[in-house]
Every structure is written in structure tokens, then in C-alpha cells.
N, C-alpha and C. Protein backbone atom coordinates (compact mmCIF):
# COMPACT_ATOMS: atom_id res chain seq x y z
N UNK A 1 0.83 -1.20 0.00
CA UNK A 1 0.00 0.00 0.00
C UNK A 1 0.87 1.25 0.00
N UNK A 2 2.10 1.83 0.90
CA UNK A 2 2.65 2.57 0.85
C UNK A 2 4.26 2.48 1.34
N UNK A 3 4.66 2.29 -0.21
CA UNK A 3 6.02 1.17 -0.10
C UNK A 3 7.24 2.35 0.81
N UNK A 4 6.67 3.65 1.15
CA UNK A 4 7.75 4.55 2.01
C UNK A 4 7.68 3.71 3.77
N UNK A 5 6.53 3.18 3.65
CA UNK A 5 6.62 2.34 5.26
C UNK A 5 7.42 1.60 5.32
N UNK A 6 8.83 1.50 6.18
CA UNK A 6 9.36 0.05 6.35
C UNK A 6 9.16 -0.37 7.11
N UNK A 7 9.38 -1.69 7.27
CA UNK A 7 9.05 -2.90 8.31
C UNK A 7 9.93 -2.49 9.39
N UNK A 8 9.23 -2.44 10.79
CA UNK A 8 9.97 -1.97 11.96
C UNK A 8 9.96 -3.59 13.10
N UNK A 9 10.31 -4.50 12.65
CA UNK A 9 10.48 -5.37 13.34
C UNK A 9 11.41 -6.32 13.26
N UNK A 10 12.22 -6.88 13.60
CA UNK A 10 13.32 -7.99 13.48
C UNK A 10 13.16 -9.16 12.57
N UNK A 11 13.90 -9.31 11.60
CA UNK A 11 14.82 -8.89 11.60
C UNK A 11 15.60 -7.79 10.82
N UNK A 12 14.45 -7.07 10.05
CA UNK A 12 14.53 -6.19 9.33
C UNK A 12 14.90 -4.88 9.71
N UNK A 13 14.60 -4.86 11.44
CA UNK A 13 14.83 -3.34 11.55
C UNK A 13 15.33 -3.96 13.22
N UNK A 14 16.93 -3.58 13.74
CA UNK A 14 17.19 -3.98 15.17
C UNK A 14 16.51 -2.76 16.22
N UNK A 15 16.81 -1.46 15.67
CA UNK A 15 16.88 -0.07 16.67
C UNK A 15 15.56 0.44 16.38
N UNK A 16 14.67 -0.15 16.46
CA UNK A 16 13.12 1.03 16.20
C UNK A 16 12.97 2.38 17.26
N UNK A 17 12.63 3.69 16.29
CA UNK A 17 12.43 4.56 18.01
C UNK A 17 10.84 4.77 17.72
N UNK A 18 11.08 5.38 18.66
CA UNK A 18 9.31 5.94 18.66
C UNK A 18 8.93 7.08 17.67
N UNK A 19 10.33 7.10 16.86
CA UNK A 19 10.44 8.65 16.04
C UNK A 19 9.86 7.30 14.72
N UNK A 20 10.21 6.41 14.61
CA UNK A 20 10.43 6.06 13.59
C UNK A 20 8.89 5.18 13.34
N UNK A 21 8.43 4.57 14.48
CA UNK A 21 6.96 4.24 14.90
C UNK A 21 5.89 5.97 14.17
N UNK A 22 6.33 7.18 14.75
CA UNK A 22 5.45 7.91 14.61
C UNK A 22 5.43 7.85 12.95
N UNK A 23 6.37 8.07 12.06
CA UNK A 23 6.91 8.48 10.56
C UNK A 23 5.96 7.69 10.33
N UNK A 24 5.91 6.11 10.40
CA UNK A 24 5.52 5.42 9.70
C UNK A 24 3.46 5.30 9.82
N UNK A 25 3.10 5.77 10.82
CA UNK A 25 1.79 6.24 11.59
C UNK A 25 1.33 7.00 10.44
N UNK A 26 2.48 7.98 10.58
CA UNK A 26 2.28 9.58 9.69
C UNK A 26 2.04 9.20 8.19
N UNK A 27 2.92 8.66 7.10
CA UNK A 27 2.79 8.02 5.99
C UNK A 27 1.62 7.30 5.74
N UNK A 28 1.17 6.42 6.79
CA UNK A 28 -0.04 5.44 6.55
C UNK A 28 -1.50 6.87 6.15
N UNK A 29 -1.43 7.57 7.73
CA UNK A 29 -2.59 8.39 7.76
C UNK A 29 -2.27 9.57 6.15
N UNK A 30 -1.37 9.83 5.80
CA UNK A 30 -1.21 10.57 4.52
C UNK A 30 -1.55 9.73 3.61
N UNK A 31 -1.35 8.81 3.13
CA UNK A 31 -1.91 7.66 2.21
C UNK A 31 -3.25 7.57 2.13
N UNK A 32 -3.85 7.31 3.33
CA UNK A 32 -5.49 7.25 3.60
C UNK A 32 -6.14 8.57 3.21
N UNK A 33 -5.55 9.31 4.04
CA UNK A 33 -6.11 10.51 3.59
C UNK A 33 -6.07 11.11 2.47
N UNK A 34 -4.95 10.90 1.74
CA UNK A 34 -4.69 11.43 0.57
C UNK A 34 -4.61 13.25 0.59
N UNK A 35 -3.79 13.15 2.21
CA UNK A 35 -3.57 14.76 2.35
C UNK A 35 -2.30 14.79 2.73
N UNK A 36 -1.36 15.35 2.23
CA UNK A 36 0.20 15.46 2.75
C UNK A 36 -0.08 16.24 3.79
N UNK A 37 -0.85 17.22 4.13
CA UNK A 37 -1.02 18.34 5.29
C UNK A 37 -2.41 18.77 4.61
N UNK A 38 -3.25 17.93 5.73
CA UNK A 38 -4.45 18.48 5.95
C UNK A 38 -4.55 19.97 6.46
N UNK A 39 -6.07 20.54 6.17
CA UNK A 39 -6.22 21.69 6.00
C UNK A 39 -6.75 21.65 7.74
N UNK A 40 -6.70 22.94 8.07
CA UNK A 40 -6.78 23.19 9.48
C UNK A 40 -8.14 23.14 9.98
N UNK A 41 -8.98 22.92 9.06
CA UNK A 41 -10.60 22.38 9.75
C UNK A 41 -10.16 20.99 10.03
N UNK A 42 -9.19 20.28 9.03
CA UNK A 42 -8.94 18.79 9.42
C UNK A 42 -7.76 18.35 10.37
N UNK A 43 -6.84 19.39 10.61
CA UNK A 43 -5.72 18.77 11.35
C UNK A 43 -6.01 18.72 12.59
N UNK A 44 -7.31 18.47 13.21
CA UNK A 44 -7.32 17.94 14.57
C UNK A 44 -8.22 16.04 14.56
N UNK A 45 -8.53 15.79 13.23
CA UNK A 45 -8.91 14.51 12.78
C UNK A 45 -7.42 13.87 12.50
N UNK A 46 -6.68 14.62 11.82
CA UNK A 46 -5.37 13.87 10.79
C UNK A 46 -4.12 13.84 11.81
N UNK A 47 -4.29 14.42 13.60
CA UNK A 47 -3.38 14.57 14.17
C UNK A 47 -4.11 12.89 15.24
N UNK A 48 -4.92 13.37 15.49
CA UNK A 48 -5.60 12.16 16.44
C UNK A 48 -5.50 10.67 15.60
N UNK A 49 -5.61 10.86 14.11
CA UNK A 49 -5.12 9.39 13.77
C UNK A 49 -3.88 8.93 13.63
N UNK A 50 -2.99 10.07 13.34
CA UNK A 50 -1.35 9.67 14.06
C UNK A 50 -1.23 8.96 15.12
N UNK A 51 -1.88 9.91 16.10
CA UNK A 51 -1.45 9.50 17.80
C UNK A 51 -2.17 8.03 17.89
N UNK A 52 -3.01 7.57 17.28
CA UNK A 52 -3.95 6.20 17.60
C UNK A 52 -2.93 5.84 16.94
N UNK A 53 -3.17 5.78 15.10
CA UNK A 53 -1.98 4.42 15.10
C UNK A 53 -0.52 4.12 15.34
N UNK A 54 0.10 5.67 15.49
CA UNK A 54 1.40 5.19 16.38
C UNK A 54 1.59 4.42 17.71
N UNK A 55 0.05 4.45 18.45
CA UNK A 55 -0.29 3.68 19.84
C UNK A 55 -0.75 2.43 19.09
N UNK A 56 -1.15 1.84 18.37
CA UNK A 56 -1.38 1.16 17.76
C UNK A 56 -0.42 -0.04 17.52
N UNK A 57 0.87 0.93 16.58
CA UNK A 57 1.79 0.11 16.01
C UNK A 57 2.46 -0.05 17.47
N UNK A 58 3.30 0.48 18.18
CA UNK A 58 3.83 0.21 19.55
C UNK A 58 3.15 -1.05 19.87
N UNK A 59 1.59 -1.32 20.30
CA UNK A 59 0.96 -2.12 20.79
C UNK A 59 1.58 -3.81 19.98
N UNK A 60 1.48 -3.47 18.98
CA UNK A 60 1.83 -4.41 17.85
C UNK A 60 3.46 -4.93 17.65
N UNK A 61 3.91 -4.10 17.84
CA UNK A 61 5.65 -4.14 17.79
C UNK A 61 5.88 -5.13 19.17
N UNK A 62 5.20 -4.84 20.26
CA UNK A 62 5.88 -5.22 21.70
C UNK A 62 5.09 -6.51 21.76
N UNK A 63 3.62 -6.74 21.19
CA UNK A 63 3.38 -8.28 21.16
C UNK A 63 3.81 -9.09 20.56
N UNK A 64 4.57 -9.00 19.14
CA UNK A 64 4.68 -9.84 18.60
C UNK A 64 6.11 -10.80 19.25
N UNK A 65 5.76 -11.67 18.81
CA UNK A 65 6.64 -13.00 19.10
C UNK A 65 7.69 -13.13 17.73
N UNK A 66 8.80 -13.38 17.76
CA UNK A 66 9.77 -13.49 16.67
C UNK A 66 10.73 -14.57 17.28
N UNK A 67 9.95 -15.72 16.16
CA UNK A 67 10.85 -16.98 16.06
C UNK A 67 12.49 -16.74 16.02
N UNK A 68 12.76 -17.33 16.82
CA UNK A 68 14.57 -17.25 16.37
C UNK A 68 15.29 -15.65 16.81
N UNK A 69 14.32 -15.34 17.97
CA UNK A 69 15.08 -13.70 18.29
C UNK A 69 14.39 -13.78 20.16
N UNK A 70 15.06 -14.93 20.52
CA UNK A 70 15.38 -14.86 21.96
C UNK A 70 13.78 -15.99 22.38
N UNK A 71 12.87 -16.14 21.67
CA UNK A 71 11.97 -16.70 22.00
C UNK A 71 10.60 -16.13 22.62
N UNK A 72 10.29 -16.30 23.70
CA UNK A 72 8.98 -15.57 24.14
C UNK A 72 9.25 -13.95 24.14
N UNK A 73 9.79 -12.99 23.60
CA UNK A 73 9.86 -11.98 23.92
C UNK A 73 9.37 -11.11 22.87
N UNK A 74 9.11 -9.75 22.77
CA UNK A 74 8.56 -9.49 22.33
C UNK A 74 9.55 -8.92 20.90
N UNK A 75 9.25 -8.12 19.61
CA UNK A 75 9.67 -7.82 18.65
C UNK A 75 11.00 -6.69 19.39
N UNK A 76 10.37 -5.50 20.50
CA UNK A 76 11.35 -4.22 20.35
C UNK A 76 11.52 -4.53 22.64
């Protein structure tokens, strides 16, 4: 869907920050929206779906399980 997202999980990516969680939040919601910078009636919709799916992806990053990278632990 939006080949600027990279994969932030092992073994593709060791150092994820939360800078790099938000970018990729940011790209998704610009894609969807199809607004590089929403207009200011919208940037309090296009800021709140950042903050969800960067809470989102975090949520997702720290559950996952990765075969062959220590075992029960999580991706970051």
C-alpha cells in the first residue's frame, strides 16, 4: 500500500524509536487521507489518527513473538 513504510520489526529493523513508529503512523494516515497536510478544519482529525496508530503500532511491535530472536519476547 505505501512502499515509504518500512518494516519496523526484526529482523529487518534492530533499533526502532518511537520517532520512527510515529513516521511510519504519519505516511499510513497521509496515504489514507490522501492529504500530505491536511487543511486546518482537518488537522485535529489527521493529528488524532497519528497518535492512535502510532499507539497502535507500539501495541503491535511489543506483542509480537519473533521466532529465532530470543523466543517468548517481544519484537522491540
Amino acid at each position: 500500500m505505501c512502499r515509504s513504510i518500512r518494516t519496523l520489526r526484526p529482523p529487518y529493523a534492530e533499533a526502532v524509536t518511537e520517532q520512527d513508529v510515529r513516521a511510519a503512523a504519519l505516511q499510513y494516515v497521509r496515504k489514507v487521507s490522501g492529504f500530505r497536510a491536511p487543511a486546518a478544519h482537518n488537522q485535529a482529525a489527521f493529528d488524532l489518527a497519528v497518535e492512535r496508530i502510532t499507539a497502535a503500532t507500539e501495541e503491535l511491535l511489543e506483542g509480537l513473538v519473533i521466532k529465532g530472536a530470543g523466543g517468548a519476547e517481544g519484537a522491540r
